[in-house]
C-alpha atoms as a PDB file:
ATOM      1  CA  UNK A   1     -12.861  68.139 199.209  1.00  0.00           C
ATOM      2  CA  UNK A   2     -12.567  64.942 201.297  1.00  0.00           C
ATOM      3  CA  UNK A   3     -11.534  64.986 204.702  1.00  0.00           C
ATOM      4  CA  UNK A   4      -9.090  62.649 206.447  1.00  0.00           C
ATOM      5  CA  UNK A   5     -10.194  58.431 205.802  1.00  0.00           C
ATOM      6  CA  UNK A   6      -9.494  55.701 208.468  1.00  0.00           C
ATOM      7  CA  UNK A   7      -9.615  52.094 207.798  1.00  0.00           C
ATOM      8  CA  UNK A   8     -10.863  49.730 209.528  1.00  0.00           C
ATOM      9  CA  UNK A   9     -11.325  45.597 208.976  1.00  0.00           C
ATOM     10  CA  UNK A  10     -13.328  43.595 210.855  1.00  0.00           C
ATOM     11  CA  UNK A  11     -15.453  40.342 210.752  1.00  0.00           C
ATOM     12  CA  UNK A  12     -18.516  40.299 209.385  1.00  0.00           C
ATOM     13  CA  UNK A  13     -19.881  38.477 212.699  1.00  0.00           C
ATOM     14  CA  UNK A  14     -22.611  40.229 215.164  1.00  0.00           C
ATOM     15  CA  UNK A  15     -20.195  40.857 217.827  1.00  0.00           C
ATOM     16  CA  UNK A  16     -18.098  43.233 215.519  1.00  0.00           C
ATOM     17  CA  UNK A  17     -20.982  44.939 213.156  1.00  0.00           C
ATOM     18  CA  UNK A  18     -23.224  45.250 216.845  1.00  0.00           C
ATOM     19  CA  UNK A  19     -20.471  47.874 218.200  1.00  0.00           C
ATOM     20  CA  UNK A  20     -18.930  49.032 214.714  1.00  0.00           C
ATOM     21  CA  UNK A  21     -22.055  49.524 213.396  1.00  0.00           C
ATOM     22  CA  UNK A  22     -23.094  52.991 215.068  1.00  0.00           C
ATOM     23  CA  UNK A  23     -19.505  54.177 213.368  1.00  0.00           C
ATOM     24  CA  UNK A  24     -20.422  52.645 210.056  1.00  0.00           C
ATOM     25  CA  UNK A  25     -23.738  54.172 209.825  1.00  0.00           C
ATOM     26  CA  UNK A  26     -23.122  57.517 210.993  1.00  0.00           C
ATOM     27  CA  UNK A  27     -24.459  57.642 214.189  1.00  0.00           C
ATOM     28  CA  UNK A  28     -21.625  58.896 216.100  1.00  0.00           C
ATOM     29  CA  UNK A  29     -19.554  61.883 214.735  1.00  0.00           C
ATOM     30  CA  UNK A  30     -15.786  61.685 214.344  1.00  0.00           C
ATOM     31  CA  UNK A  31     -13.346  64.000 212.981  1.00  0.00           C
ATOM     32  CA  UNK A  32     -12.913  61.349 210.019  1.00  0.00           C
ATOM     33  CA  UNK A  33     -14.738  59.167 207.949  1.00  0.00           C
ATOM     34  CA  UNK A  34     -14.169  55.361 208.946  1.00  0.00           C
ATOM     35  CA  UNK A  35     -13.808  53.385 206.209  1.00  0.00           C
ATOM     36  CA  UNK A  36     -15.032  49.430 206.392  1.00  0.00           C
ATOM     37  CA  UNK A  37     -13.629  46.250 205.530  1.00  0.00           C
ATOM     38  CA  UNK A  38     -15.519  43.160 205.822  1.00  0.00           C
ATOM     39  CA  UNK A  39     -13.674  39.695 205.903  1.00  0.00           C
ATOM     40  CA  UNK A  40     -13.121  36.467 207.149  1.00  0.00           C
ATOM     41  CA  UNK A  41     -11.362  36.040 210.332  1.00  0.00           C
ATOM     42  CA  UNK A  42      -8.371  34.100 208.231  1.00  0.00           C
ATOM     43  CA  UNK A  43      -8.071  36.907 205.878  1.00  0.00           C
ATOM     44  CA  UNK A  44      -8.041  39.110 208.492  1.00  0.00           C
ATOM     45  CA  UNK A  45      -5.257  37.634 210.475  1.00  0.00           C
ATOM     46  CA  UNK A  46      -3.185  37.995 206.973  1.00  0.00           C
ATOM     47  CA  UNK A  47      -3.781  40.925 206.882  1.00  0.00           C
ATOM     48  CA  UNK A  48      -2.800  41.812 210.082  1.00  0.00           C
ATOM     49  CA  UNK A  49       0.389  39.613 208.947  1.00  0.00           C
ATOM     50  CA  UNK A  50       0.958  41.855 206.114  1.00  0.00           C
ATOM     51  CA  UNK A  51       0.215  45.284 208.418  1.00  0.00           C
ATOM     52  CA  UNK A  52      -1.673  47.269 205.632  1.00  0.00           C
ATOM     53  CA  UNK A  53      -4.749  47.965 207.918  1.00  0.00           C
ATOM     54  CA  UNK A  54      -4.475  50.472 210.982  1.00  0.00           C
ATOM     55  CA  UNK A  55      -7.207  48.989 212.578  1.00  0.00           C
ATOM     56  CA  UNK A  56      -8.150  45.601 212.987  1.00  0.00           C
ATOM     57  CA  UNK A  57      -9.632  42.147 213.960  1.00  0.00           C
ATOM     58  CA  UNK A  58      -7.308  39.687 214.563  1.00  0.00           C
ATOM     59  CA  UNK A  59      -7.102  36.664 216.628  1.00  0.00           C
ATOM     60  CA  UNK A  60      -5.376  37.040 219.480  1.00  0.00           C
ATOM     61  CA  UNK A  61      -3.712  33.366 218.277  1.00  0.00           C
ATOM     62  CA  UNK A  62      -1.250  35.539 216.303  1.00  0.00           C
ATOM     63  CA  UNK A  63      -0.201  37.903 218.911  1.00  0.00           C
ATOM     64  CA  UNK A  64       3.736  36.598 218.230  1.00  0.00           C
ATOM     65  CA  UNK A  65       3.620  37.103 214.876  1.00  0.00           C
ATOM     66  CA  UNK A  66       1.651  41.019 214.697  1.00  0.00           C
ATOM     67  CA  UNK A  67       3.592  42.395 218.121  1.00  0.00           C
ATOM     68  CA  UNK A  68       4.870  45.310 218.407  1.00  0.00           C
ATOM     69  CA  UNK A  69       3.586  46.497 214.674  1.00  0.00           C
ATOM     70  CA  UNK A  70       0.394  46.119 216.284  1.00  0.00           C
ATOM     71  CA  UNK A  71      -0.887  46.960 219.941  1.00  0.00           C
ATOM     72  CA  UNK A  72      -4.279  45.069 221.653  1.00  0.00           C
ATOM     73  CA  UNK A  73      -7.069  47.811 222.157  1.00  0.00           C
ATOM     74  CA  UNK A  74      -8.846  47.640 225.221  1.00  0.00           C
ATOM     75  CA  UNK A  75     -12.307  47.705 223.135  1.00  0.00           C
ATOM     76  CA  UNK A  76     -13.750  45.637 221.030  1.00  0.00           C
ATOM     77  CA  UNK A  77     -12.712  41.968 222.067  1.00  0.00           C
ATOM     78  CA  UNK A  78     -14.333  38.951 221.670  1.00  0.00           C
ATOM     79  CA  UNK A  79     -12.930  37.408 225.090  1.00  0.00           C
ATOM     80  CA  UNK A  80     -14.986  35.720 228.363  1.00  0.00           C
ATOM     81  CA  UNK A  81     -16.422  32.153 229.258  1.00  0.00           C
ATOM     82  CA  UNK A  82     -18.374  30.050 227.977  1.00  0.00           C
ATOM     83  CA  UNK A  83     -17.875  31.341 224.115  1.00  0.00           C
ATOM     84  CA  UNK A  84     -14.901  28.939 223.250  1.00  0.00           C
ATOM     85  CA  UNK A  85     -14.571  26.791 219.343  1.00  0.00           C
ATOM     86  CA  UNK A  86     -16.896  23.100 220.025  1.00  0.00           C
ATOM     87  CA  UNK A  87     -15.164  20.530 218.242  1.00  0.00           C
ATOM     88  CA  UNK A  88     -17.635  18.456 217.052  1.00  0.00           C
ATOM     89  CA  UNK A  89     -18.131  15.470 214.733  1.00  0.00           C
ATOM     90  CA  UNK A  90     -20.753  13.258 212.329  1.00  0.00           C
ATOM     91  CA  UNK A  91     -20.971  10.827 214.608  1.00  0.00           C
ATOM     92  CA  UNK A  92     -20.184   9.788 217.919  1.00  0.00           C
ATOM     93  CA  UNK A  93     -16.294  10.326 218.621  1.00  0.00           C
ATOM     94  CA  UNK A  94     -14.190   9.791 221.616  1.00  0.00           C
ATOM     95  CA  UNK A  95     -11.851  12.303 222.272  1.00  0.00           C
ATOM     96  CA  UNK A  96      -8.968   9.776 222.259  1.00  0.00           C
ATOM     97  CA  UNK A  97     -10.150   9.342 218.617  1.00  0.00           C
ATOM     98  CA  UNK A  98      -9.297  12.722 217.503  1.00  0.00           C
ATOM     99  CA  UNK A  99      -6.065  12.555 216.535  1.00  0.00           C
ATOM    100  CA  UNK A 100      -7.132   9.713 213.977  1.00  0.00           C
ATOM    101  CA  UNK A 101      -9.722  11.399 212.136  1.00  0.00           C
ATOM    102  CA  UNK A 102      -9.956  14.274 209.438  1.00  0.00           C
ATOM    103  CA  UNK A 103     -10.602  17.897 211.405  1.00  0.00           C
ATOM    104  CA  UNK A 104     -11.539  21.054 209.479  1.00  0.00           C
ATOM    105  CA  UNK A 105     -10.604  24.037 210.990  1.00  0.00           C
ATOM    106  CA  UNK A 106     -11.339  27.504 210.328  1.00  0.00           C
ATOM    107  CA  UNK A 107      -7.866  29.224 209.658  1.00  0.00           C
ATOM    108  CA  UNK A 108      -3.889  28.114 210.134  1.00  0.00           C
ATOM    109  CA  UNK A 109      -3.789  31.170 211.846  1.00  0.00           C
ATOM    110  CA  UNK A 110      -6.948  31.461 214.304  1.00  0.00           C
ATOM    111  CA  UNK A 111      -7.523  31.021 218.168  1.00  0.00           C
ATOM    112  CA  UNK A 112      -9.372  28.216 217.165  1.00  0.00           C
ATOM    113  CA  UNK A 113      -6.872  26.285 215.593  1.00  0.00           C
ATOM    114  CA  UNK A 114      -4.127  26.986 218.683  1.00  0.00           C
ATOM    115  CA  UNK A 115      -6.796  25.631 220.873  1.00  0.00           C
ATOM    116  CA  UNK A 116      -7.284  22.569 218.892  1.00  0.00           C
ATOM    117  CA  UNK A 117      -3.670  22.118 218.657  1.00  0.00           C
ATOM    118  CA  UNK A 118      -3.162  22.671 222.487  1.00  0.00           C
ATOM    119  CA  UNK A 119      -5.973  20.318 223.218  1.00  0.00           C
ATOM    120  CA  UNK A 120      -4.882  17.851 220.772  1.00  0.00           C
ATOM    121  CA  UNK A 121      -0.942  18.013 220.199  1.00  0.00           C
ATOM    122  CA  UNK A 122      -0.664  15.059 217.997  1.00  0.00           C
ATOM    123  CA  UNK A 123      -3.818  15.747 215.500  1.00  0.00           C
ATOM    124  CA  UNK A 124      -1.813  16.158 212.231  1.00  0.00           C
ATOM    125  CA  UNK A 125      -5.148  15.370 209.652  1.00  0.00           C
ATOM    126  CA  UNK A 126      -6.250  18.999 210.088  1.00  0.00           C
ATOM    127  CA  UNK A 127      -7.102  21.197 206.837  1.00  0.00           C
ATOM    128  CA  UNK A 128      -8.206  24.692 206.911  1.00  0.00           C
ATOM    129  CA  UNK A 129     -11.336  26.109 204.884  1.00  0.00           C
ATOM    130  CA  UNK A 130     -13.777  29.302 205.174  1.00  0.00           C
ATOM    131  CA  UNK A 131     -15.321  28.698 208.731  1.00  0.00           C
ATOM    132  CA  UNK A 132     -19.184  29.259 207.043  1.00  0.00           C
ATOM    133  CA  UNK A 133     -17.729  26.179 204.843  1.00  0.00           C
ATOM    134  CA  UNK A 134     -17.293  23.425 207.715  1.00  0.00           C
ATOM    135  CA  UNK A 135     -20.565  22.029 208.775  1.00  0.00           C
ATOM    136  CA  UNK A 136     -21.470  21.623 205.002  1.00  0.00           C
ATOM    137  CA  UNK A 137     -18.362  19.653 204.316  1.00  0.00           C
ATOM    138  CA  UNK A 138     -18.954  17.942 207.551  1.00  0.00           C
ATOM    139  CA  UNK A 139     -22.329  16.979 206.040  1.00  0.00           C
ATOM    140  CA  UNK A 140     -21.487  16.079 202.992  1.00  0.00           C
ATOM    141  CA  UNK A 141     -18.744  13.554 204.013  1.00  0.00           C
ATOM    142  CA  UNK A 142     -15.517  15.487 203.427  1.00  0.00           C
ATOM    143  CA  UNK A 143     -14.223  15.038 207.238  1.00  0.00           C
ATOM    144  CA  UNK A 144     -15.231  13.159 210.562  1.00  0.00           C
ATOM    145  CA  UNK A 145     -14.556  16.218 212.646  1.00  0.00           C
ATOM    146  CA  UNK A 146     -14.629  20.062 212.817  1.00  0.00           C
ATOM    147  CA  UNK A 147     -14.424  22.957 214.675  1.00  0.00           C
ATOM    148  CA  UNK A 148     -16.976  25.404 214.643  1.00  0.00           C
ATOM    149  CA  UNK A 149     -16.717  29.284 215.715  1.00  0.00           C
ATOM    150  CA  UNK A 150     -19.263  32.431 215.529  1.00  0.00           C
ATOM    151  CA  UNK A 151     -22.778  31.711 214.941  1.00  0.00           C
ATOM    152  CA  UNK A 152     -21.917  27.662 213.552  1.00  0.00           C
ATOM    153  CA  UNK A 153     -21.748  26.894 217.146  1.00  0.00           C
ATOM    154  CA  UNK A 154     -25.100  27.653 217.845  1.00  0.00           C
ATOM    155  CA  UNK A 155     -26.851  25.748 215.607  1.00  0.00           C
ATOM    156  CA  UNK A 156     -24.827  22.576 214.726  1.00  0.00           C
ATOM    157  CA  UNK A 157     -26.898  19.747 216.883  1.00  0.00           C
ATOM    158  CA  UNK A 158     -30.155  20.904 215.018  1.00  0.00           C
ATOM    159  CA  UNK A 159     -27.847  19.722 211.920  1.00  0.00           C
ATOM    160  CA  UNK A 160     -27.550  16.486 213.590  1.00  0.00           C
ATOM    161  CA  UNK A 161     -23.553  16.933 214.504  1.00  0.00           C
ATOM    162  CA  UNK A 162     -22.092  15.697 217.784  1.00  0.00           C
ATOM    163  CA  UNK A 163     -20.251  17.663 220.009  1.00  0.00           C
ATOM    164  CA  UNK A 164     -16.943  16.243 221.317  1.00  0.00           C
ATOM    165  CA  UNK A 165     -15.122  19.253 223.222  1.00  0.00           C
ATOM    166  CA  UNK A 166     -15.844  22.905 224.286  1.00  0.00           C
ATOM    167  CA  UNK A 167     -12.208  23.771 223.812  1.00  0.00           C
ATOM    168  CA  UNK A 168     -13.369  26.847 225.898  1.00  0.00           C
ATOM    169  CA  UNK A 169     -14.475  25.017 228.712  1.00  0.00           C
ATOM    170  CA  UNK A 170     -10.744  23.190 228.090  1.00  0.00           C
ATOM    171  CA  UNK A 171      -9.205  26.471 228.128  1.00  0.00           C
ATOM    172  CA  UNK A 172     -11.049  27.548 231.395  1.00  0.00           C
ATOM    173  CA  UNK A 173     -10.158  24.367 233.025  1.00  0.00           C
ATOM    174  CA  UNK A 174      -6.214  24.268 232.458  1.00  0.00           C
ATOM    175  CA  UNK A 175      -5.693  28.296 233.390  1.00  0.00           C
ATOM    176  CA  UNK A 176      -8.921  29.730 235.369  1.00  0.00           C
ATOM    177  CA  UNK A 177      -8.895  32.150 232.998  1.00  0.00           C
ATOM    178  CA  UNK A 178     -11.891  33.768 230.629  1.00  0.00           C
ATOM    179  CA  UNK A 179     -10.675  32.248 226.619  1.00  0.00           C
ATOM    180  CA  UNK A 180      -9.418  35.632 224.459  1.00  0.00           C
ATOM    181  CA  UNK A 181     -10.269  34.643 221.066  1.00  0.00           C
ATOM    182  CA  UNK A 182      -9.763  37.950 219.002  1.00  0.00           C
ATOM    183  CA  UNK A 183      -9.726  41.924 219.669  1.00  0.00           C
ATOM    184  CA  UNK A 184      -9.078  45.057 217.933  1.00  0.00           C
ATOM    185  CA  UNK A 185      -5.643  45.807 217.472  1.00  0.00           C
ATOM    186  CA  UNK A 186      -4.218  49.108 216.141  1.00  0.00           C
ATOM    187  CA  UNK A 187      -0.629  49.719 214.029  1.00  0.00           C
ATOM    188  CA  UNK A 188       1.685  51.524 216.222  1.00  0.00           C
ATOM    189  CA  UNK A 189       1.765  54.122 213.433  1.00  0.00           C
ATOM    190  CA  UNK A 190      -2.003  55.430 214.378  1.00  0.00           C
ATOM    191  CA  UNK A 191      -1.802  59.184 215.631  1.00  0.00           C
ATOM    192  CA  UNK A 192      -2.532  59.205 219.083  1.00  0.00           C
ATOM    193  CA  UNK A 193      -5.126  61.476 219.337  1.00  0.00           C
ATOM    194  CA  UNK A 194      -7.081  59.066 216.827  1.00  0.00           C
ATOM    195  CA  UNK A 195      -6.801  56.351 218.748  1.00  0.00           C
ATOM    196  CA  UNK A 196      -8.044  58.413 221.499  1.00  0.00           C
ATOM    197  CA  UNK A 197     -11.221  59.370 219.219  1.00  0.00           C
ATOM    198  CA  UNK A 198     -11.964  56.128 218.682  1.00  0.00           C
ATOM    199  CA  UNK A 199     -11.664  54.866 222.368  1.00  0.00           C
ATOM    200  CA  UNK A 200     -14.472  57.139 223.058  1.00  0.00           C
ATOM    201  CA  UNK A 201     -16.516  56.612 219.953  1.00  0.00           C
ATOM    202  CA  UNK A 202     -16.427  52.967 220.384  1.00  0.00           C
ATOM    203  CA  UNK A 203     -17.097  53.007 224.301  1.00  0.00           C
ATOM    204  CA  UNK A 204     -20.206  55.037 223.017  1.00  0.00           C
ATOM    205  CA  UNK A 205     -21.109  53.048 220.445  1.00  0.00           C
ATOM    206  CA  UNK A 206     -21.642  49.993 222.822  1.00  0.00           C
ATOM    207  CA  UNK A 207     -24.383  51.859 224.806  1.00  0.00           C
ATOM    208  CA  UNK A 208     -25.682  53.048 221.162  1.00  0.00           C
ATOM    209  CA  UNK A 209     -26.063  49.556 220.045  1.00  0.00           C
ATOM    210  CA  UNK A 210     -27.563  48.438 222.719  1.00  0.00           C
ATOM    211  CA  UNK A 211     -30.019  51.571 222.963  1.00  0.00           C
ATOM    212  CA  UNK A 212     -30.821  51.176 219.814  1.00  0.00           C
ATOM    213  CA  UNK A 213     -30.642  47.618 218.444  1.00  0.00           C
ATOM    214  CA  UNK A 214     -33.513  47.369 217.089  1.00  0.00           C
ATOM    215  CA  UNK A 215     -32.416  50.208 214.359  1.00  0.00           C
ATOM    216  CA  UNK A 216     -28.896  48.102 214.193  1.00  0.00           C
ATOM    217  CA  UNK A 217     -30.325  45.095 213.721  1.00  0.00           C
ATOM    218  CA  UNK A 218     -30.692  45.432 209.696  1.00  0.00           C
ATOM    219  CA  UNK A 219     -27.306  46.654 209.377  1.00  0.00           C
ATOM    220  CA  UNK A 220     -26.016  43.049 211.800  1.00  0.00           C
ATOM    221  CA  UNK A 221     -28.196  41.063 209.442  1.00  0.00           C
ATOM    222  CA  UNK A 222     -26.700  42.499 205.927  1.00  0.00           C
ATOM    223  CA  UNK A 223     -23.482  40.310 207.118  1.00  0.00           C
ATOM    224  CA  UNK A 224     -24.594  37.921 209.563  1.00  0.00           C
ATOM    225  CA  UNK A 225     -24.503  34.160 207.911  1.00  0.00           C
ATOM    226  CA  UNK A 226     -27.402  33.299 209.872  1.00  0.00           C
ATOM    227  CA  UNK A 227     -30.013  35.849 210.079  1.00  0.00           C
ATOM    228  CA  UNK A 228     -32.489  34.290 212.308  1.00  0.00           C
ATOM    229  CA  UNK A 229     -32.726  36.599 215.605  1.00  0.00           C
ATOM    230  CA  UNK A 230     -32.486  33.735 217.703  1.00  0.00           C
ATOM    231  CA  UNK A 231     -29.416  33.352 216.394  1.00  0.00           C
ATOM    232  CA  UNK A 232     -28.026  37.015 216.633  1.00  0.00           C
ATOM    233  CA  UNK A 233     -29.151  37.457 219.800  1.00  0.00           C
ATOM    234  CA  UNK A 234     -27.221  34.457 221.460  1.00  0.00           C
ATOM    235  CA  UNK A 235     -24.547  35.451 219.887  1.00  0.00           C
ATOM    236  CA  UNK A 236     -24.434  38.909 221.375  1.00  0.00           C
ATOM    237  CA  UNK A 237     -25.115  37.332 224.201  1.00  0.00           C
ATOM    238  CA  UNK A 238     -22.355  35.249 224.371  1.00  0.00           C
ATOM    239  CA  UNK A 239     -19.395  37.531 222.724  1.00  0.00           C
ATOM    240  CA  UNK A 240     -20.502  40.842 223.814  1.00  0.00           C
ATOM    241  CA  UNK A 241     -19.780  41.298 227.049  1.00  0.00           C
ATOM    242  CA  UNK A 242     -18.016  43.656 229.854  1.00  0.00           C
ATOM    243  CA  UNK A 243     -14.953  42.235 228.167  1.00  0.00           C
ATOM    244  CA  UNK A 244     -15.704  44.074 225.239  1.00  0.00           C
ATOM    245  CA  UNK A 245     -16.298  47.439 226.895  1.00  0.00           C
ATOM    246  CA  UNK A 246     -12.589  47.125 228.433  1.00  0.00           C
ATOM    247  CA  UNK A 247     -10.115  44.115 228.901  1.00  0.00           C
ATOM    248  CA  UNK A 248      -9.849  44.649 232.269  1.00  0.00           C
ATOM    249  CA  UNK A 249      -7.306  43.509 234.649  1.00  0.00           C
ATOM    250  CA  UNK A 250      -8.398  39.750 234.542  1.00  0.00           C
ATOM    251  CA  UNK A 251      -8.831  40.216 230.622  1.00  0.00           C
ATOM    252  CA  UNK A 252      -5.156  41.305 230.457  1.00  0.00           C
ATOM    253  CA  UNK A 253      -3.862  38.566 232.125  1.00  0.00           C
ATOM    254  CA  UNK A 254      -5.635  35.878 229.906  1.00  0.00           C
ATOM    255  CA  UNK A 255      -4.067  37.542 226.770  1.00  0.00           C
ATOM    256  CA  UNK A 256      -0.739  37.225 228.612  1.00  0.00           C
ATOM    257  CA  UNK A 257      -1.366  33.632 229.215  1.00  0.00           C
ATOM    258  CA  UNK A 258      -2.567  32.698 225.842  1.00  0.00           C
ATOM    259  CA  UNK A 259       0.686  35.025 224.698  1.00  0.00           C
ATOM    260  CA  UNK A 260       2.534  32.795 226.929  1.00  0.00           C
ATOM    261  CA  UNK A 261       1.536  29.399 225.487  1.00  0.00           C
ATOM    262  CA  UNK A 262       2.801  30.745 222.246  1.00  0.00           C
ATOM    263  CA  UNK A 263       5.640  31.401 222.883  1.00  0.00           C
ATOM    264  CA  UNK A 264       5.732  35.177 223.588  1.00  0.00           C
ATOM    265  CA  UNK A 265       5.608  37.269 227.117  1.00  0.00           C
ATOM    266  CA  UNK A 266       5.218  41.232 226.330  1.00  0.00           C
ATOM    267  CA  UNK A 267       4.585  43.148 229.269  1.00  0.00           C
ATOM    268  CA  UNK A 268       2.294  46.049 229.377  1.00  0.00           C
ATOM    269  CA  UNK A 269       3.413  46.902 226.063  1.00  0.00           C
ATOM    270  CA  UNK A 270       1.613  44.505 224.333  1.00  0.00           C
ATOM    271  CA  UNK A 271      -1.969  46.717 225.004  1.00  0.00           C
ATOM    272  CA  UNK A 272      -2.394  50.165 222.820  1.00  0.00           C
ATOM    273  CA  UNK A 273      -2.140  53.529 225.544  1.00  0.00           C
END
């Protein structure tokens, strides 16, 4: 007979399947059996919209629309400096150009997209696609400009794209603050004690991955969409941080902030415990 089943969606990126992974493949025992979802960051966030997952990825873009069904975790986040969306184009484009050109963009609903709109208030040529989708459209003619996220941001100027603006750099600029671009969130409906459970298990998990990466490392590369090291690596390197262990004061208040400039101000609420 089966025991109790928890679901769980995340992104198929390294920063997610580098601390989920020790759950997914066994390695640390829980009183259930964690049950994996793999998508986009887009599909997650409708997801998240439609609340049918009790633990998830979602961009921290659509904290006004998920609050209070769902609660910010203090693992798990993909928040800090220097890891923000690059804008970047086919050719050489002057920010005051921006709002003239074509932009893809990798989700209505992302962090990436309320940057870009931020940044760029009066950019209305902006369509939405897959974010593994924009640098070939970029390439193939289809827009001027895009704006890239996860691994894409590593490796566009060996595609011969320019880049036109960190809108994490932006973001660090106008607030002082490190960028939150998405975190585990859990429905308000998880039992306690669960949550609790997987606190732990994913605060262990961390050391685990890191102990032990180069057993992980298959299991990052079954869903990375670039599966050079190099590649992984940097982006561990730039996602997984002491942010992901625990928000933190200072990660707190960036979430407010970014809350904030949407239109929303929870107080302490807003976090899960």
């Amino acid at each position: 007979m089966s025991g109790p089943r928890l679901h769980l969606a995340i992104s198929p990126c390294p920063n997610d399947t580098f601390l989920f992974g020790p759950l997914a493949l066994g390695w640390i025992a829980l009183p259930f059996e964690p049950v994996f979802r793999f998508e986009d960051i887009e599909n997650l966030n409708r997801l998240a919209l439609a609340g049918t997952v009790p633990v998830i990825k979602v961009s921290f873009a659509l904290l006004a629309e998920v609050f209070p069904r769902y609660r910010v975790f203090p693992v798990g986040a993909a928040l800090g400096r220097g890891c923000g969306p690059i804008l970047v184009a086919r050719g050489p484009l002057a920010r005051e150009e921006v709002p003239g050109v074509r932009v893809l963009l990798p989700g209505e609903h992302t962090t990436a997209h309320l940057l870009f709109r931020l940044a760029f208030p009066e950019a209305r040529k902006k369509e939405f696609c897959l974010y593994s989708q924009i640098i070939p459209r970029l390439l193939s003619g289809e827009a001027e400009a895009g704006v890239l996220i996860h691994e894409e941001r590593f490796s566009f100027r060996e595609k011969g794209l320019y880049p036109v603006l960190d809108l994490g750099e932006w973001w660090e600029k106008e607030t002082g603050l490190p960028l939150p671009l998405g975190g585990i969130f859990v429905r308000e409906d998880l039992p306690r004690e669960w949550g609790q459970v997987l606190l732990a298990a994913l605060r262990k998990a961390f050391f685990q991955a890191r102990a032990r990466f180069e057993d992980l490392l298959p299991f990052i590369r079954r869903y990375a969409q670039d599966l050079s090291r190099e590649v992984i690596e940097t982006h561990l390197r730039t996602y997984v941080n002491e942010y992901t262990l625990d928000l933190g004061e200072e990660g707190r208040r960036a979430i407010h902030e970014l809350a904030r400039r949407t239109g929303v101000s929870p107080g302490p609420e807003l976090f899960w415990g």
